[in-house]
N, C-alpha and C. Protein backbone atom coordinates (compact mmCIF):
# COMPACT_ATOMS: atom_id res chain seq x y z
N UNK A 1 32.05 -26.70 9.82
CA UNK A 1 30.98 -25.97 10.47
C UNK A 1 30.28 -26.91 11.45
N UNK A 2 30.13 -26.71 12.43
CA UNK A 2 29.59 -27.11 13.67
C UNK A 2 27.67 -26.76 13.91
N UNK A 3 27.35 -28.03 14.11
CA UNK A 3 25.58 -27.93 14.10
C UNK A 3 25.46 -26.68 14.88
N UNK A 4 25.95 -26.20 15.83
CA UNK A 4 25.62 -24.66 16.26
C UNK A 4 25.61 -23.65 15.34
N UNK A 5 26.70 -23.84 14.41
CA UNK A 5 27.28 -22.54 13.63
C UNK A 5 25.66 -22.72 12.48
N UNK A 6 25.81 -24.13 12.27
CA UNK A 6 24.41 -23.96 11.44
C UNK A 6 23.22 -23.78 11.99
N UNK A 7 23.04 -23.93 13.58
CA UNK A 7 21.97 -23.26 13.64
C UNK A 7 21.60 -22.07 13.64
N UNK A 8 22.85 -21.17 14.04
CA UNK A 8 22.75 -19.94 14.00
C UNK A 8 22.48 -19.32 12.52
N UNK A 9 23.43 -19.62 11.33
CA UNK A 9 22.70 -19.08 10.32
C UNK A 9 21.65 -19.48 9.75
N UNK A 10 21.29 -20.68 10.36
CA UNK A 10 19.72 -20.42 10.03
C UNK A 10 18.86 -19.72 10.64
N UNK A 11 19.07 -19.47 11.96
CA UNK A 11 18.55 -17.94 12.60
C UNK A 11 18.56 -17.12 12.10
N UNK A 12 19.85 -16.87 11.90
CA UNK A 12 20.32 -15.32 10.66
C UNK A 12 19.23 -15.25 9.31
N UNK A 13 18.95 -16.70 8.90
CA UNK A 13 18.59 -16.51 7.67
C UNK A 13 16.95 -15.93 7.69
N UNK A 14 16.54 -16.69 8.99
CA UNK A 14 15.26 -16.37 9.02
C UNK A 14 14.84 -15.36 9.25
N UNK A 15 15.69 -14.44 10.13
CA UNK A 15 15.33 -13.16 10.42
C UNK A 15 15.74 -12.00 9.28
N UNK A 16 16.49 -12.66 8.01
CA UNK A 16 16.26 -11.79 7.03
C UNK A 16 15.32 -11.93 6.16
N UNK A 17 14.81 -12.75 6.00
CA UNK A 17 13.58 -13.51 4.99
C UNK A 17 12.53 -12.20 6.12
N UNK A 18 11.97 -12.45 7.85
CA UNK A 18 11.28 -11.66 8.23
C UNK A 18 11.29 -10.30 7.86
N UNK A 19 12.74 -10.04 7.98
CA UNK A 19 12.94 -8.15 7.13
C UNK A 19 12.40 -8.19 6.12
N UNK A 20 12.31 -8.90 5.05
CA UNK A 20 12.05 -8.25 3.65
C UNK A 20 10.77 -8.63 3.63
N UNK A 21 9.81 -9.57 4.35
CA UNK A 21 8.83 -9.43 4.60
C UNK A 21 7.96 -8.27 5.32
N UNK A 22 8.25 -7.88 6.27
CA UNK A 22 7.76 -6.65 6.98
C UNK A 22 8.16 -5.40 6.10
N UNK A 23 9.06 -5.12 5.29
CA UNK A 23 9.31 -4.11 4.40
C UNK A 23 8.34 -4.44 3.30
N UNK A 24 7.68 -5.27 3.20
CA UNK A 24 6.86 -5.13 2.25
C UNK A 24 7.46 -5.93 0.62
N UNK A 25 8.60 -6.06 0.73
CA UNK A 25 9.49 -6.41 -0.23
C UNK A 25 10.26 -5.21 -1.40
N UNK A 26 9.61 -3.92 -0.57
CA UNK A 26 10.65 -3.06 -0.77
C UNK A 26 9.24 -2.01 -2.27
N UNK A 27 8.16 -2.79 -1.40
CA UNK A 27 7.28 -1.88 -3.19
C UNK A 27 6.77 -0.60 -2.85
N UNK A 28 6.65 0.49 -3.58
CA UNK A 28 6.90 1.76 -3.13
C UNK A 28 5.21 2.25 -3.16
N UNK A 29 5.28 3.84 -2.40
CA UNK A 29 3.88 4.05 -2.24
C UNK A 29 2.84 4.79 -3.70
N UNK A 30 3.74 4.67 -4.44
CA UNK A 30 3.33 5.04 -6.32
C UNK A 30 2.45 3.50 -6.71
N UNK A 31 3.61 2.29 -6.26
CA UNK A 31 3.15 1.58 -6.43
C UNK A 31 1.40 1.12 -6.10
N UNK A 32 1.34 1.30 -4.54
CA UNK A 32 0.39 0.91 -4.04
C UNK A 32 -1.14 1.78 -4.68
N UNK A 33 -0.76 3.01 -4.53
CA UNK A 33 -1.62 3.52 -4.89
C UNK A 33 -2.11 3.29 -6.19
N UNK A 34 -1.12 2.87 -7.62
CA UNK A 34 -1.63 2.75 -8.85
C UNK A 34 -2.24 1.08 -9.01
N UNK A 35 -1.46 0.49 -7.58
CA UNK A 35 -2.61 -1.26 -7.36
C UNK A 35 -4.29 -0.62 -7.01
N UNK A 36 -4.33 0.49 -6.45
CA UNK A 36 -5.73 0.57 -5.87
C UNK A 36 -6.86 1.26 -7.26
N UNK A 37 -5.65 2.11 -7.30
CA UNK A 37 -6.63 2.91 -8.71
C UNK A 37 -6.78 1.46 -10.22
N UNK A 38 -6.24 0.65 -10.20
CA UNK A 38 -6.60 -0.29 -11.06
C UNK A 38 -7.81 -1.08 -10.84
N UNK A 39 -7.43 -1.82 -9.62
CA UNK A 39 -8.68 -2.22 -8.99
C UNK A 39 -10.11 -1.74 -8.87
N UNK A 40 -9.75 -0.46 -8.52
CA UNK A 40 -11.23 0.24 -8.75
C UNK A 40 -11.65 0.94 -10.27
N UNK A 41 -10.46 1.26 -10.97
CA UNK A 41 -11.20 1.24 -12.14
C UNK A 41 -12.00 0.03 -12.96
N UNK A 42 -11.06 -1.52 -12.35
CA UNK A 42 -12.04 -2.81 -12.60
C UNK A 42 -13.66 -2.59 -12.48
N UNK A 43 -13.40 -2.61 -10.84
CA UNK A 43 -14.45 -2.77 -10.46
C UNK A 43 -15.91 -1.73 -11.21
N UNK A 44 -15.13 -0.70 -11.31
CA UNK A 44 -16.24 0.51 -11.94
C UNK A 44 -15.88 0.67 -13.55
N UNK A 45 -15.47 -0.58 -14.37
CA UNK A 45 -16.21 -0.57 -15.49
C UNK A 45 -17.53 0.14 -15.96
N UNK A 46 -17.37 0.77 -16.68
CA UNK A 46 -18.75 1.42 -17.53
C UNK A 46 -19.96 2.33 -16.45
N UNK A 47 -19.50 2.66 -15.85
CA UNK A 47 -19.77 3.51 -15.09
C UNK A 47 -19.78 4.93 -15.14
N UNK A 48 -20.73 5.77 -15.06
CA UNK A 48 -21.08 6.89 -15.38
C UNK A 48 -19.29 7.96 -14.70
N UNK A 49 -19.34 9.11 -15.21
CA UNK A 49 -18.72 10.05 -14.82
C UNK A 49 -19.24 10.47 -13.48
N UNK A 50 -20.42 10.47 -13.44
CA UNK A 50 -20.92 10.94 -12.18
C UNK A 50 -20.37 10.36 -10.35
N UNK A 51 -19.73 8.66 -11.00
CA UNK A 51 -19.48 8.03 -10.01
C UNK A 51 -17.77 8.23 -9.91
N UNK A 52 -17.71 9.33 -9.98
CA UNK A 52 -16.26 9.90 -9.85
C UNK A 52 -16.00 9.96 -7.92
N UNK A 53 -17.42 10.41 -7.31
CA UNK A 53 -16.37 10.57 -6.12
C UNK A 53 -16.94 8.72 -5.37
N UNK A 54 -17.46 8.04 -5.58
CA UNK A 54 -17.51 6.99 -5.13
C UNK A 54 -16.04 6.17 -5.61
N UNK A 55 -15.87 6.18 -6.89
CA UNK A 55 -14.46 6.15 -7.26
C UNK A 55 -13.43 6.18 -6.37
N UNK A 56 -13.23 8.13 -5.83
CA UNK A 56 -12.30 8.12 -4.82
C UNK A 56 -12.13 7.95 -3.58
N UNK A 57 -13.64 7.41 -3.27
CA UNK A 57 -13.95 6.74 -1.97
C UNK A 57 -13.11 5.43 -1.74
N UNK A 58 -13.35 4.83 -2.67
CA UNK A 58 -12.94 3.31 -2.83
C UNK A 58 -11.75 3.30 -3.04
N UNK A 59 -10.62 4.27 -3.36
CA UNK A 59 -9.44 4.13 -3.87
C UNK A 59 -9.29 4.86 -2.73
N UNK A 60 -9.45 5.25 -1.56
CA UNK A 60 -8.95 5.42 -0.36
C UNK A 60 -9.52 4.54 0.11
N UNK A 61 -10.38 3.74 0.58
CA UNK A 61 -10.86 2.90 1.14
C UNK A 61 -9.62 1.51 0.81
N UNK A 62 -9.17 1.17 0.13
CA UNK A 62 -8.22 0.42 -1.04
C UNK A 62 -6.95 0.56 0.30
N UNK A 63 -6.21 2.37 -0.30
CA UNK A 63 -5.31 2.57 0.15
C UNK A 63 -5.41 2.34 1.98
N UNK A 64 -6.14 2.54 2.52
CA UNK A 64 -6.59 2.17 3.96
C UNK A 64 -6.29 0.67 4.64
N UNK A 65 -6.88 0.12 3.74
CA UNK A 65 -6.90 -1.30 3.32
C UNK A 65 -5.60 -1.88 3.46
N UNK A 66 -4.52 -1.03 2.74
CA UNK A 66 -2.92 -1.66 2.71
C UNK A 66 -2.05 -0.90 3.62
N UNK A 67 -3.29 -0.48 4.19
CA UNK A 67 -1.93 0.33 6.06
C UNK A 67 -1.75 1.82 5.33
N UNK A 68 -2.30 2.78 4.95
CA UNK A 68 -1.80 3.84 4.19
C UNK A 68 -3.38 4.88 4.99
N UNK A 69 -3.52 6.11 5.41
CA UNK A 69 -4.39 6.88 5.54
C UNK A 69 -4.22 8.46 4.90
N UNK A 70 -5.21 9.13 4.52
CA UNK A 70 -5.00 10.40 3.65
C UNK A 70 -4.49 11.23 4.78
N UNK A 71 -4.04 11.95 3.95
CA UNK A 71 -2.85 13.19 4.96
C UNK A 71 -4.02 14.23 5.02
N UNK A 72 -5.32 14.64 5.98
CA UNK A 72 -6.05 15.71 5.44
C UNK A 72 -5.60 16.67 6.34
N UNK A 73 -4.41 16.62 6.75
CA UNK A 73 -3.86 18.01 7.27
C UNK A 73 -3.05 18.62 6.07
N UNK A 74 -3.29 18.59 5.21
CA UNK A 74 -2.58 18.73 3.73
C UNK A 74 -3.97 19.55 3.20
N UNK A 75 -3.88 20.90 2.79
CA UNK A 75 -5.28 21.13 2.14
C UNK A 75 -5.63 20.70 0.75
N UNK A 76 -3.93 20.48 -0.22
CA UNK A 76 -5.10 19.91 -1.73
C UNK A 76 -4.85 18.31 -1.03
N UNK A 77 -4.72 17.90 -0.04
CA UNK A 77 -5.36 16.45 -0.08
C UNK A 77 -6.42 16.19 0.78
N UNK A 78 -7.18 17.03 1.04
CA UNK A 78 -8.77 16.66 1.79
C UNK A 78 -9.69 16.07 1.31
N UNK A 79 -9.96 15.64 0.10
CA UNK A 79 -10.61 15.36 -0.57
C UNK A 79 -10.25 13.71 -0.85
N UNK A 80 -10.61 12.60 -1.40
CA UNK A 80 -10.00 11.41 -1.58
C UNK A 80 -9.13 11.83 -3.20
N UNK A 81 -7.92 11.35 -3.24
CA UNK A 81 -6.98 11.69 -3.92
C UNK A 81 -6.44 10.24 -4.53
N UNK A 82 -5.95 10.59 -5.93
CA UNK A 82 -4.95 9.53 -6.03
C UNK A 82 -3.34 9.90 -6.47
N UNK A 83 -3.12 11.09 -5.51
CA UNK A 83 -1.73 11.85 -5.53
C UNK A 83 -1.16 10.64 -4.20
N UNK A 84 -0.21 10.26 -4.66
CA UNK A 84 0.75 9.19 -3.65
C UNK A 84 1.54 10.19 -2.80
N UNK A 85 1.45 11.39 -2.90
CA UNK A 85 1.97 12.09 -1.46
C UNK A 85 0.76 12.46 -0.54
N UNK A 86 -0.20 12.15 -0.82
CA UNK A 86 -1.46 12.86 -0.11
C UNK A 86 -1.43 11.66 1.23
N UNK A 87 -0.86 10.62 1.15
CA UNK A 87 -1.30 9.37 1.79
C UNK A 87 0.14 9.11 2.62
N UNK A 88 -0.19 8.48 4.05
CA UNK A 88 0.87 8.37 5.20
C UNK A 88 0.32 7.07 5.79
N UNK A 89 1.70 6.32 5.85
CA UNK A 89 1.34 4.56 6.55
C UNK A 89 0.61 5.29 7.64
N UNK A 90 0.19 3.98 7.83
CA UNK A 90 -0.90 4.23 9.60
C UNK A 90 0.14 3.80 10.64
C-alpha cells in the first residue's frame, strides 16, 4: 500500500465516522422523546398534578432542544404531547 492509498482511506475513514455522527448514531425518535420525558420528570420531582401542562411545556421545549418540533398540523397533537409521532426534525 502506497502513502496515497493510505491517505485516501483515511479520508474514507473519516467521512464515515462524519456519517454516523450526523445520523445521530442511528437513535430513534421513541428514543429521544422518552430522554426528554425522563429529564423532566427529574426535574419535576414532587410536584403537584396541577403542573401537568408546565410538564408538557418542558418536554417539548426538551424535544425542540434536540432538532425535533410538534406537528400542530396534526389535531390530537396541538397540544404539547409525549406521542413520538406528534413531533418532526426541524
Amino acid at each position: 500500500m502506497t502513502s496515497r492509498d493510505g491517505a485516501t482511506m483515511t479520508a474514507a475513514m473519516r467521512m464515515a465516522v462524519l456519517g454516523i455522527a450526523i445520523t445521530g448514531c442511528g437513535q430513534n425518535l421513541d428514543s429521544v422523546v422518552w430522554d426528554c420525558q425522563l429529564a423532566v420528570q427529574k426535574e419535576n420531582a414532587g410536584k403537584s398534578a396541577a403542573a401537568d401542562d408546565q410538564r408538557n411545556h418542558d418536554i417539548e421545549a426538551c424535544m425542540r432542544a434536540r432538532g425535533y418540533r410538534l406537528d400542530v398540523g396534526n389535531p390530537s397533537c396541538r397540544t404539547a404531547t409525549t406521542n413520538s409521532t406528534c413531533y418532526q426534525a426541524m
